[in-house]
Every structure is written in structure tokens, then in C-alpha cells.
PDB file of N, CA and C in Angstrom:
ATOM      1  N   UNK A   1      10.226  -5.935 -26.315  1.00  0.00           N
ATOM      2  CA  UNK A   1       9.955  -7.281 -26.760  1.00  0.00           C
ATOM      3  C   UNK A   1       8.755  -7.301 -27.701  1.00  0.00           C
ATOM      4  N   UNK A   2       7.782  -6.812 -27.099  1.00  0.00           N
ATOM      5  CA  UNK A   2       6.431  -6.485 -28.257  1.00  0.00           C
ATOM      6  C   UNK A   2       6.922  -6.180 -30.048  1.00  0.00           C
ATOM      7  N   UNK A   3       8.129  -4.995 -29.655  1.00  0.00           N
ATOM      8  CA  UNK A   3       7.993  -4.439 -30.678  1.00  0.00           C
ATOM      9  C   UNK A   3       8.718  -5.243 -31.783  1.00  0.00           C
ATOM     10  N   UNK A   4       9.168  -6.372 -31.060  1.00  0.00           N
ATOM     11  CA  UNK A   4       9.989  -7.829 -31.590  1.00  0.00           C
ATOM     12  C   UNK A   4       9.480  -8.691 -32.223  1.00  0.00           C
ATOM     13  N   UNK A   5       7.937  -8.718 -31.390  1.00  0.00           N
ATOM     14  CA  UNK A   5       7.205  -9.853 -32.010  1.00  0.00           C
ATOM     15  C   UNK A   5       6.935 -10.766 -31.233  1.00  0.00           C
ATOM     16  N   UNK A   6       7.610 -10.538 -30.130  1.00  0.00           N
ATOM     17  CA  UNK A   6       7.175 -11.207 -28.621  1.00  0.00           C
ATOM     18  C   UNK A   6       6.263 -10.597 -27.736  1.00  0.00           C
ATOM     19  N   UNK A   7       5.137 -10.940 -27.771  1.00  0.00           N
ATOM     20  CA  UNK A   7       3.982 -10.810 -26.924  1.00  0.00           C
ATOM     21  C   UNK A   7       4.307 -11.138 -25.674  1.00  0.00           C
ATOM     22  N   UNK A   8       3.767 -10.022 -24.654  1.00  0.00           N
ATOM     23  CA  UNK A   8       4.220 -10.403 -23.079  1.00  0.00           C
ATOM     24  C   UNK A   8       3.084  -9.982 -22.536  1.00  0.00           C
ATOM     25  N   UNK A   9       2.920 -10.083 -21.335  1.00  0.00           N
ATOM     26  CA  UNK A   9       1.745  -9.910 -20.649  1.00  0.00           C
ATOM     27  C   UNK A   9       2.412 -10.386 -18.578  1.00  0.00           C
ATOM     28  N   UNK A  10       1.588  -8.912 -18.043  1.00  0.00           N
ATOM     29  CA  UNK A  10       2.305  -9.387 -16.389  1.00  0.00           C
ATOM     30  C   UNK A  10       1.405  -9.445 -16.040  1.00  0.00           C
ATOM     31  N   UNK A  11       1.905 -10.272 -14.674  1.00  0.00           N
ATOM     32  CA  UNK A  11       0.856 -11.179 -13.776  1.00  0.00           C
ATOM     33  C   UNK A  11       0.923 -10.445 -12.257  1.00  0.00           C
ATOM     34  N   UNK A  12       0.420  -9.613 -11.731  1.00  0.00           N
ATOM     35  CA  UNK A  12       0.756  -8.575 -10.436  1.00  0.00           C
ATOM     36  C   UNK A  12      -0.693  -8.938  -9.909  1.00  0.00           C
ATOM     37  N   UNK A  13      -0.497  -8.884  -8.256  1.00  0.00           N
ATOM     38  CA  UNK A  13      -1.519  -8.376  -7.092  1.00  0.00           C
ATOM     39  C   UNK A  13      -2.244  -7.181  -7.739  1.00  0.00           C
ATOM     40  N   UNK A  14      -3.736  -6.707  -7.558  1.00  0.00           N
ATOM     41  CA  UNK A  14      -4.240  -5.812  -7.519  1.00  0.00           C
ATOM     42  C   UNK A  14      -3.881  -4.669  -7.037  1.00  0.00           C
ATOM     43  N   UNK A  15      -2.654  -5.183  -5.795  1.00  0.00           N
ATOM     44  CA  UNK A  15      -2.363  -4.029  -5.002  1.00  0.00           C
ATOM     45  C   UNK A  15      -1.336  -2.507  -5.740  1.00  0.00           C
ATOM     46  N   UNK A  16      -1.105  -3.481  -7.213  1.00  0.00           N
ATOM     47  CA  UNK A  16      -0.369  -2.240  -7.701  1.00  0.00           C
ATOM     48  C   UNK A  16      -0.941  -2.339  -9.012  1.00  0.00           C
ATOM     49  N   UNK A  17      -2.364  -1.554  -9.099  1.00  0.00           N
ATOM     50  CA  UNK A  17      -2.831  -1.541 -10.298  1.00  0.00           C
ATOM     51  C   UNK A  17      -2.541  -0.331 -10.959  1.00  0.00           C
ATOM     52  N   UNK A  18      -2.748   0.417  -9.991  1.00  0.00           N
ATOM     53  CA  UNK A  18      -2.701   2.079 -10.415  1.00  0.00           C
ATOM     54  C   UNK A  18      -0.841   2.179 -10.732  1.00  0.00           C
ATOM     55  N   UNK A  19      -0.152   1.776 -10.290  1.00  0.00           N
ATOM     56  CA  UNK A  19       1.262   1.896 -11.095  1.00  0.00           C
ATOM     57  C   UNK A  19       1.650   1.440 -12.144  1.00  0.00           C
ATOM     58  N   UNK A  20       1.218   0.041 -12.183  1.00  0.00           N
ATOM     59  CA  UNK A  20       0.955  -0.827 -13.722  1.00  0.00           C
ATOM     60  C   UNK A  20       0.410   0.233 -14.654  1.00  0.00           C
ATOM     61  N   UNK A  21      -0.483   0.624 -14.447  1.00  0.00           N
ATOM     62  CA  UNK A  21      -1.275   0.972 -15.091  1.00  0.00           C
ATOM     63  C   UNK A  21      -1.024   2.792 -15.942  1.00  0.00           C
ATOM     64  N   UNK A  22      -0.214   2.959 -15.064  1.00  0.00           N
ATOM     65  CA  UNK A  22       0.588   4.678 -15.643  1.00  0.00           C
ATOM     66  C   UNK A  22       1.805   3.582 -16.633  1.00  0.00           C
ATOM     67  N   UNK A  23       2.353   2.828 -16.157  1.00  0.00           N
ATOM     68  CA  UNK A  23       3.432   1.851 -16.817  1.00  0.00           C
ATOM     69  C   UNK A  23       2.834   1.903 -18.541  1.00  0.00           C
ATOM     70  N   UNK A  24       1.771   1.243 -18.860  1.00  0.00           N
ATOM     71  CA  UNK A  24       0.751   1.321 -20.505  1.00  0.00           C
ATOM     72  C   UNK A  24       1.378   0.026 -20.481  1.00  0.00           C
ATOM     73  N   UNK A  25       1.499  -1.003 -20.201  1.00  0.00           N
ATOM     74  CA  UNK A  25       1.031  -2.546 -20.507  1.00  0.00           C
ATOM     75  C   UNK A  25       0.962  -2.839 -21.288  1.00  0.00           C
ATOM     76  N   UNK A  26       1.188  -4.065 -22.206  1.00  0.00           N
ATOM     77  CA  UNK A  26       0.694  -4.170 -22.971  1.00  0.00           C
ATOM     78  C   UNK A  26      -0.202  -4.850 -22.743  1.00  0.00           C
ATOM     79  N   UNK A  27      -0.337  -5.648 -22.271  1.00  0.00           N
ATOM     80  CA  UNK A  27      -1.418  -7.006 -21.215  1.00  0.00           C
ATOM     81  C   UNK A  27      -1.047  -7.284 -19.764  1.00  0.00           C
ATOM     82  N   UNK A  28      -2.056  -6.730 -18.736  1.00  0.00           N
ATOM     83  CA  UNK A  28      -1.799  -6.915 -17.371  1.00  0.00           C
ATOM     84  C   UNK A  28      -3.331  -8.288 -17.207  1.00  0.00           C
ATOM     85  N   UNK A  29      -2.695  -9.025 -16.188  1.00  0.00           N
ATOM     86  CA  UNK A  29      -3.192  -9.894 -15.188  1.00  0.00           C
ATOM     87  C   UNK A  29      -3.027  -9.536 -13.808  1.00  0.00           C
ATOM     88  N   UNK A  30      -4.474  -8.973 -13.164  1.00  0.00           N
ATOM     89  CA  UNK A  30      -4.192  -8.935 -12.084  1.00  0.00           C
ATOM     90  C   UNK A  30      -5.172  -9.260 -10.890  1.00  0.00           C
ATOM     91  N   UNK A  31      -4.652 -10.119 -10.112  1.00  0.00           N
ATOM     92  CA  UNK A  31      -5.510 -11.111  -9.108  1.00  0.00           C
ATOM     93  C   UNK A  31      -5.441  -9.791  -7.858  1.00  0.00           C
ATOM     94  N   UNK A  32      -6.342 -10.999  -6.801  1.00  0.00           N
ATOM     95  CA  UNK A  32      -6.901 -10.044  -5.370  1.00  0.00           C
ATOM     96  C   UNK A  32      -5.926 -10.875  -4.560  1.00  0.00           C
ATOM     97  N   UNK A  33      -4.896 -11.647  -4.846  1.00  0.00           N
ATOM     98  CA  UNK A  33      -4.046 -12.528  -3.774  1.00  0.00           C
ATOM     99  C   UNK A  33      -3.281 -11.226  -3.781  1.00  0.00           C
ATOM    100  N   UNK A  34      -2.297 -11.617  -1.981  1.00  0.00           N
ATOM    101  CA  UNK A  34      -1.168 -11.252  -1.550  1.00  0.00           C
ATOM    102  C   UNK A  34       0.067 -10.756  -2.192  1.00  0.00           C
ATOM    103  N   UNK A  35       0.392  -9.559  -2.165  1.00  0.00           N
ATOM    104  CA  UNK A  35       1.850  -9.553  -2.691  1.00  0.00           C
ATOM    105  C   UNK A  35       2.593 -10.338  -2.172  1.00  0.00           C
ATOM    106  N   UNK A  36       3.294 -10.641  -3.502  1.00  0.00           N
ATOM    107  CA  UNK A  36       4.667 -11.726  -3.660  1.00  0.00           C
ATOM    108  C   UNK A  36       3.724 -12.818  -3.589  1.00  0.00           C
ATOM    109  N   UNK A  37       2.138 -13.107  -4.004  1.00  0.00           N
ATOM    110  CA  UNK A  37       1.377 -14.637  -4.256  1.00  0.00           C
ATOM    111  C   UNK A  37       0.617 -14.020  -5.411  1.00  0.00           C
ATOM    112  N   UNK A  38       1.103 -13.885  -6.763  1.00  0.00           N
ATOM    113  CA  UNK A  38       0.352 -13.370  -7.319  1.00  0.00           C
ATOM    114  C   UNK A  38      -0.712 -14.202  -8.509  1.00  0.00           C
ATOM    115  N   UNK A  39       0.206 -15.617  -8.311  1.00  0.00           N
ATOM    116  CA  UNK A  39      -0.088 -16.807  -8.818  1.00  0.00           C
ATOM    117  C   UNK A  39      -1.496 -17.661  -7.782  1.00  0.00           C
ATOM    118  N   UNK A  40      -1.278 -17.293  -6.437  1.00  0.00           N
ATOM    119  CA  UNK A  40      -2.445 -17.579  -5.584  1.00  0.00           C
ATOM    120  C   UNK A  40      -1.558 -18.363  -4.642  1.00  0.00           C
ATOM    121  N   UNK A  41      -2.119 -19.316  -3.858  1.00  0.00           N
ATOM    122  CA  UNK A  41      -1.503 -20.003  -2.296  1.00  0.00           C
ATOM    123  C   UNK A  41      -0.407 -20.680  -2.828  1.00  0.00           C
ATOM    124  N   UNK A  42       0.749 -20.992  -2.168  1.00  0.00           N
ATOM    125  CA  UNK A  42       1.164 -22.220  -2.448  1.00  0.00           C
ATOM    126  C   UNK A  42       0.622 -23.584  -2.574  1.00  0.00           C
ATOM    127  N   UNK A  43       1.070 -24.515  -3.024  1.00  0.00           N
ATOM    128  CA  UNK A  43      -0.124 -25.801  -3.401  1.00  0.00           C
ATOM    129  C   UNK A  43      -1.911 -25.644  -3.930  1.00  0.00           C
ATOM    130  N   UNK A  44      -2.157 -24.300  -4.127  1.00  0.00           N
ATOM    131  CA  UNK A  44      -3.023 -24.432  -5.045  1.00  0.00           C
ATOM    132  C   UNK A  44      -3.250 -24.433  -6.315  1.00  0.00           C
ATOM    133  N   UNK A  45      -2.700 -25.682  -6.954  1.00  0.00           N
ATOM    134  CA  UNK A  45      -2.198 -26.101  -7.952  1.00  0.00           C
ATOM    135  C   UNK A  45      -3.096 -25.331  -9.152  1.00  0.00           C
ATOM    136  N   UNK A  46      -4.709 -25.821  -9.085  1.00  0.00           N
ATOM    137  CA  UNK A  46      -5.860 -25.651  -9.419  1.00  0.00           C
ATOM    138  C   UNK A  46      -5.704 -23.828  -9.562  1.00  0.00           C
ATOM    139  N   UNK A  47      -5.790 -22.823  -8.486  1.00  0.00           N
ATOM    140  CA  UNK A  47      -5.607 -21.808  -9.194  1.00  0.00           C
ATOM    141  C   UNK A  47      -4.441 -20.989  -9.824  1.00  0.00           C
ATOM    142  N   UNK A  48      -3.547 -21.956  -9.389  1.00  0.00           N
ATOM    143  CA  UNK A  48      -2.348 -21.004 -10.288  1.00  0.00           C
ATOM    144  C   UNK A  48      -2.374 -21.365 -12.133  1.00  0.00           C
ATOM    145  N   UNK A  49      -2.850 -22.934 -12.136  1.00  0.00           N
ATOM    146  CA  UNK A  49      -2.935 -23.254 -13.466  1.00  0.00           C
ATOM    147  C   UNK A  49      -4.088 -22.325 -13.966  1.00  0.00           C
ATOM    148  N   UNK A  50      -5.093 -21.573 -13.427  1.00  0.00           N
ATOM    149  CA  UNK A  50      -6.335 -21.238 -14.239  1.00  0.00           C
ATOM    150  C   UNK A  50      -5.633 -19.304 -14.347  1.00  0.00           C
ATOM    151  N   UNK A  51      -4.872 -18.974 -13.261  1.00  0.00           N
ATOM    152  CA  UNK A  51      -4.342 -17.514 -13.537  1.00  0.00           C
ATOM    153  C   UNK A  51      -3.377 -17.452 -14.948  1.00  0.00           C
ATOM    154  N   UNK A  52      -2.214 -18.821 -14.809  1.00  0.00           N
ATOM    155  CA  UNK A  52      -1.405 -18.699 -15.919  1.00  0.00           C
ATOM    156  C   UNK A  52      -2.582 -19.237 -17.214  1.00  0.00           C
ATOM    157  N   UNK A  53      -3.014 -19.761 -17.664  1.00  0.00           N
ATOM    158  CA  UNK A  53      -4.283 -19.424 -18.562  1.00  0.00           C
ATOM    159  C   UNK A  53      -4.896 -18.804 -18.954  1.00  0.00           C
ATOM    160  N   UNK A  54      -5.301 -17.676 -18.191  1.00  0.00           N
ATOM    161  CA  UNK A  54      -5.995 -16.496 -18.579  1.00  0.00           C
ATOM    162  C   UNK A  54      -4.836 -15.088 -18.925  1.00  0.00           C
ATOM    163  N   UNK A  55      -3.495 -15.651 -18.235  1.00  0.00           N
ATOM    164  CA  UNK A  55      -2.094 -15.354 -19.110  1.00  0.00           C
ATOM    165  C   UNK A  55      -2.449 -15.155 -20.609  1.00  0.00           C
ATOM    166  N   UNK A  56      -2.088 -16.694 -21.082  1.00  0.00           N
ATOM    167  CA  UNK A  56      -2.012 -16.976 -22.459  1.00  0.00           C
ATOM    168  C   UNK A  56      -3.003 -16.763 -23.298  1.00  0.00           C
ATOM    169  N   UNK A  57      -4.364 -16.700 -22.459  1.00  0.00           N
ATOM    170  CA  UNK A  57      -5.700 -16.448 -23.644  1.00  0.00           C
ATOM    171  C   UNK A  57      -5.459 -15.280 -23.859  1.00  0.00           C
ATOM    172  N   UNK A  58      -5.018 -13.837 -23.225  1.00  0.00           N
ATOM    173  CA  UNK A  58      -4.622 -12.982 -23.125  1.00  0.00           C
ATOM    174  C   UNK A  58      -4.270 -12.533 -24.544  1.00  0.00           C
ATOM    175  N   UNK A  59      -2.409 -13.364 -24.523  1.00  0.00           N
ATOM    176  CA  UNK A  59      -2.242 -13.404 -25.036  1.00  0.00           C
ATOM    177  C   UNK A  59      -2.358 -13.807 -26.754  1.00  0.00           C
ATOM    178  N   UNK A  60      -3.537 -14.809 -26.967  1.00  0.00           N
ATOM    179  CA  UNK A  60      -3.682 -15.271 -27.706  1.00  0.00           C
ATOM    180  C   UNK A  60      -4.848 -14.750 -28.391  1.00  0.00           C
ATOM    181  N   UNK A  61      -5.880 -13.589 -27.949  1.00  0.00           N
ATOM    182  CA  UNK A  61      -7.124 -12.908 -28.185  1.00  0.00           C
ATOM    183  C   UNK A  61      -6.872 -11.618 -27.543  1.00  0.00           C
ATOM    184  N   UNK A  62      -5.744 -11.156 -27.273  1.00  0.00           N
ATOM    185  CA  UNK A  62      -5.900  -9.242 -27.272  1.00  0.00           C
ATOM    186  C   UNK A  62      -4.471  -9.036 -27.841  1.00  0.00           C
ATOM    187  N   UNK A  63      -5.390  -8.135 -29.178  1.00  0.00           N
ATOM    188  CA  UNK A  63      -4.638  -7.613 -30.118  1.00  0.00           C
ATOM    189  C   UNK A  63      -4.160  -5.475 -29.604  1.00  0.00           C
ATOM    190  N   UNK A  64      -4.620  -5.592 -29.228  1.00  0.00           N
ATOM    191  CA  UNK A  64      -4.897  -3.696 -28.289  1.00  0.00           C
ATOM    192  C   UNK A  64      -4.330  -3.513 -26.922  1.00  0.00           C
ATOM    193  N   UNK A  65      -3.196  -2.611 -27.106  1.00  0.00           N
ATOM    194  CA  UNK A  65      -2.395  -2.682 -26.026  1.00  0.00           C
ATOM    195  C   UNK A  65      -2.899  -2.032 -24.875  1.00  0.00           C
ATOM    196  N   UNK A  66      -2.321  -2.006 -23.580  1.00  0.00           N
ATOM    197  CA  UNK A  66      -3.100  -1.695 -22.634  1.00  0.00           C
ATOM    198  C   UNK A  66      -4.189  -2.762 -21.802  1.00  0.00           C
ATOM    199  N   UNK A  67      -4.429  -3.706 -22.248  1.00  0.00           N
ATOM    200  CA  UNK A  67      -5.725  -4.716 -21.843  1.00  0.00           C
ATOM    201  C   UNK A  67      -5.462  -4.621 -20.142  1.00  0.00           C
ATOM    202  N   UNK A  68      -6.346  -4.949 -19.624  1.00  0.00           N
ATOM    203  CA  UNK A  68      -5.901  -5.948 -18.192  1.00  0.00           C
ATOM    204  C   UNK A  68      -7.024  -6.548 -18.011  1.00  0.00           C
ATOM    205  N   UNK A  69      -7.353  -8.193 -17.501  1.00  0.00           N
ATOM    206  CA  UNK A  69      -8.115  -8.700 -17.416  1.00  0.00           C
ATOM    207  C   UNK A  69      -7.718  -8.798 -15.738  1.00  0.00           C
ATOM    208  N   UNK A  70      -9.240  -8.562 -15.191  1.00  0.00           N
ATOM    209  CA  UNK A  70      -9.191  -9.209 -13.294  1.00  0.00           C
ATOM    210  C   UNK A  70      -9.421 -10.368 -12.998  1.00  0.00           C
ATOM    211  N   UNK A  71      -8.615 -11.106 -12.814  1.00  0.00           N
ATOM    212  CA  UNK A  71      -8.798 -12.370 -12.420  1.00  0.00           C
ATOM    213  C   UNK A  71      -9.469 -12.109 -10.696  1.00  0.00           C
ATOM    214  N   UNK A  72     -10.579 -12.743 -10.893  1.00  0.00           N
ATOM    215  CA  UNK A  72     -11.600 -12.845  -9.360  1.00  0.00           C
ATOM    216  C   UNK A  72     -11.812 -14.151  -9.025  1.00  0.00           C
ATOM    217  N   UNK A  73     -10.990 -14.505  -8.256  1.00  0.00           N
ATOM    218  CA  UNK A  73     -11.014 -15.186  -7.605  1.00  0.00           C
ATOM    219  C   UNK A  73     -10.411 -14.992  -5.760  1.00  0.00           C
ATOM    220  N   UNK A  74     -10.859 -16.063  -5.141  1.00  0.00           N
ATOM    221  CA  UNK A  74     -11.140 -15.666  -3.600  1.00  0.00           C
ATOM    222  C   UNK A  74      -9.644 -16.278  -3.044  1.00  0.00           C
ATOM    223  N   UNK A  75      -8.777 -15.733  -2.375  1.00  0.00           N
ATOM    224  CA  UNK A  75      -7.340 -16.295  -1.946  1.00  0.00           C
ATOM    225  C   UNK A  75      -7.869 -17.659  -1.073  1.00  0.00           C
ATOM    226  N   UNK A  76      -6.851 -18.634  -1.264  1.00  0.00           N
ATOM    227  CA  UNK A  76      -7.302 -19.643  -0.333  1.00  0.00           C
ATOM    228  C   UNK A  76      -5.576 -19.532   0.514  1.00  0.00           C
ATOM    229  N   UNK A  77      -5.564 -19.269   1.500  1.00  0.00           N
ATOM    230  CA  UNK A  77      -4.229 -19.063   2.480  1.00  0.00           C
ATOM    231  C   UNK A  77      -3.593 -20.712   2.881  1.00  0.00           C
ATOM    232  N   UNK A  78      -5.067 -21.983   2.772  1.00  0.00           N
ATOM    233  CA  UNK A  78      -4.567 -23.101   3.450  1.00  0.00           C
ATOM    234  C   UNK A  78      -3.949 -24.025   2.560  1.00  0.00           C
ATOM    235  N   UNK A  79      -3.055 -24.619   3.408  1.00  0.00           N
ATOM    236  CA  UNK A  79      -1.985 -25.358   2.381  1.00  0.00           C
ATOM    237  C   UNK A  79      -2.591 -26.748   2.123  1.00  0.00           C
ATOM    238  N   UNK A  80      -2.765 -27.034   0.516  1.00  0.00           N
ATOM    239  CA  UNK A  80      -3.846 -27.916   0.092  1.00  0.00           C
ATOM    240  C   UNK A  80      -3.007 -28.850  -0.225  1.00  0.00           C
TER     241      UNK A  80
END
């Protein structure tokens, strides 16, 4: 897709950085939430909108393949 002209970028748990990461990415996002929550809790509206954001800035300011930015933020488990 890159080589299309479509910019992509994945959104994974920390827990599989080191596989992503033999993968060569072109842009990884990767949080400290739960596999299969990689967006953060359910109903935490607030951090899933700020993970898919740092998606698109991503996308929109890394020109150099390979990037990954860590999204740090703290899991919230309770349903808000």
C-alpha cells in the first residue's frame, strides 16, 4: 500500500513490539493496554480518540520508514 501512495501505520499492545518490529513498519503505534484493547478500555472514549490521533499525526509528520511512537498512557480497566 505504501508503495501506492497509501500511507498506513499499526496500532498494537506493546506486548508484540519485538515482532512488529523484525516486521520493518512503516509506522507502528504502540500502547501499554491489554491485548485485543489496543485502542484502550471500552468506553474510554477520551483515550481511544487521543491513540487514533497520534495514528494520523504519525502519519501526517513521519516521512522515514520504520517510526514507532509509544503511546504512554496508564490502562483504565473501569467502564466509564
Amino acid at each position: 500500500m505504501e508503495e501506492s501512495g497509501i500511507a498506513t501505520v499499526v496500532i498494537a499492545s506493546g506486548v508484540f513490539s519485538d515482532r512488529l518490529r523484525a516486521m520493518h513498519l512503516p509506522r507502528i503505534v504502540l500502547t501499554d493496554f491489554p491485548m485485543g484493547r489496543p485502542l484502550g478500555a471500552p468506553n474510554d472514549h477520551e483515550t481511544q480518540r487521543e491513540v487514533l490521533l497520534a495514528a494520523l499525526d504519525m502519519i501526517d509528520h513521519t516521512k522515514q520508514g520504520g517510526s514507532i511512537h509509544i503511546f504512554n498512557r496508564d490502562y483504565c480497566p473501569w467502564n466509564l
